[in-house]
Protein backbone atom coordinates (compact mmCIF):
# COMPACT_ATOMS: atom_id res chain seq x y z
CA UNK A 1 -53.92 64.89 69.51
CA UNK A 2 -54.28 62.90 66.18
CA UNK A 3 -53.26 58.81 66.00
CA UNK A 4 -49.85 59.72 64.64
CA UNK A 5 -48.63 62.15 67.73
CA UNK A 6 -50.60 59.97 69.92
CA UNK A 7 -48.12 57.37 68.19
CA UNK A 8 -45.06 59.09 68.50
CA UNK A 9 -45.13 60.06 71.54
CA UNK A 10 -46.38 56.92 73.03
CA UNK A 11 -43.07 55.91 74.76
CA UNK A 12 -43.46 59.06 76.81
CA UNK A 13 -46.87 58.58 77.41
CA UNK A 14 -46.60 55.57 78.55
CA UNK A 15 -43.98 56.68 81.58
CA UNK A 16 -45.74 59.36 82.59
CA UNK A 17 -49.05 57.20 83.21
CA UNK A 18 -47.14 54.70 85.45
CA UNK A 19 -45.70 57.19 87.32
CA UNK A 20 -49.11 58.61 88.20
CA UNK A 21 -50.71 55.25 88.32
CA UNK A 22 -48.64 53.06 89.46
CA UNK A 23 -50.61 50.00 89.37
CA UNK A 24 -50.64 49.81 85.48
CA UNK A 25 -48.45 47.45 84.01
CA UNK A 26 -46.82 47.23 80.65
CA UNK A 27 -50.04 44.96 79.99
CA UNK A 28 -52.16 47.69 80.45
CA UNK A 29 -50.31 49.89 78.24
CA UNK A 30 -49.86 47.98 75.31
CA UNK A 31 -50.93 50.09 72.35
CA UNK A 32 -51.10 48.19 68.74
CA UNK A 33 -52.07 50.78 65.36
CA UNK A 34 -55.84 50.70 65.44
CA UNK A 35 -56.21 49.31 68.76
CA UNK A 36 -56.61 52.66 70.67
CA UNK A 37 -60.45 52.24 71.44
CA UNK A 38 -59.03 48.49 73.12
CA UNK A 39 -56.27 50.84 75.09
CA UNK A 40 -58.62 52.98 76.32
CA UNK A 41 -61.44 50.78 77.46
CA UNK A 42 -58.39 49.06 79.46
CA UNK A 43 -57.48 52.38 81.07
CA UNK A 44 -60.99 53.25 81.73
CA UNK A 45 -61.45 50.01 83.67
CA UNK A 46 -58.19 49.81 85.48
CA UNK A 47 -58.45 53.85 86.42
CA UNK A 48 -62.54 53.88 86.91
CA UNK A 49 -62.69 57.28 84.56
CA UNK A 50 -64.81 57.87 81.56
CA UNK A 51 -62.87 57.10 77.77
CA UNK A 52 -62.99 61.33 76.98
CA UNK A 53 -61.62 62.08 80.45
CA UNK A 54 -58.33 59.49 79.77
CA UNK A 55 -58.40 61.09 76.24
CA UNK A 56 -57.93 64.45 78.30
CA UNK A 57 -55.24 63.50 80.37
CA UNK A 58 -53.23 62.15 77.88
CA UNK A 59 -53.55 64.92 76.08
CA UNK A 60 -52.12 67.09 78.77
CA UNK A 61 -49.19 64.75 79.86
């Protein structure tokens, strides 16, 4: 997924991951252009998995 689906379908993204992980919070899941390595280092902290395994996931949402 390149930065510009990963953009536009952020919204959806975004839904999906709290209803699977409930404990992330709009704080968690704030995504600014050019801050997806930040996003990512969040969700790898918060969910305990590695940056290419979120990468997968999100990919499959």
């Amino acid at each position: 997924m390149n930065k510009l689906q990963f953009k536009g379908s952020w919204n959806e993204i975004k839904g999906k991951l709290k209803q699977s992980y409930g404990d992330l919070t709009d704080d968690d899941l704030a995504f600014a252009e050019g801050k997806d390595d930040e996003l990512l280092g969040r969700l790898q902290k918060k969910l305990g998995q590695s940056k290419d395994d979120i990468r997968r996931m999100i990919e499959r949402l």
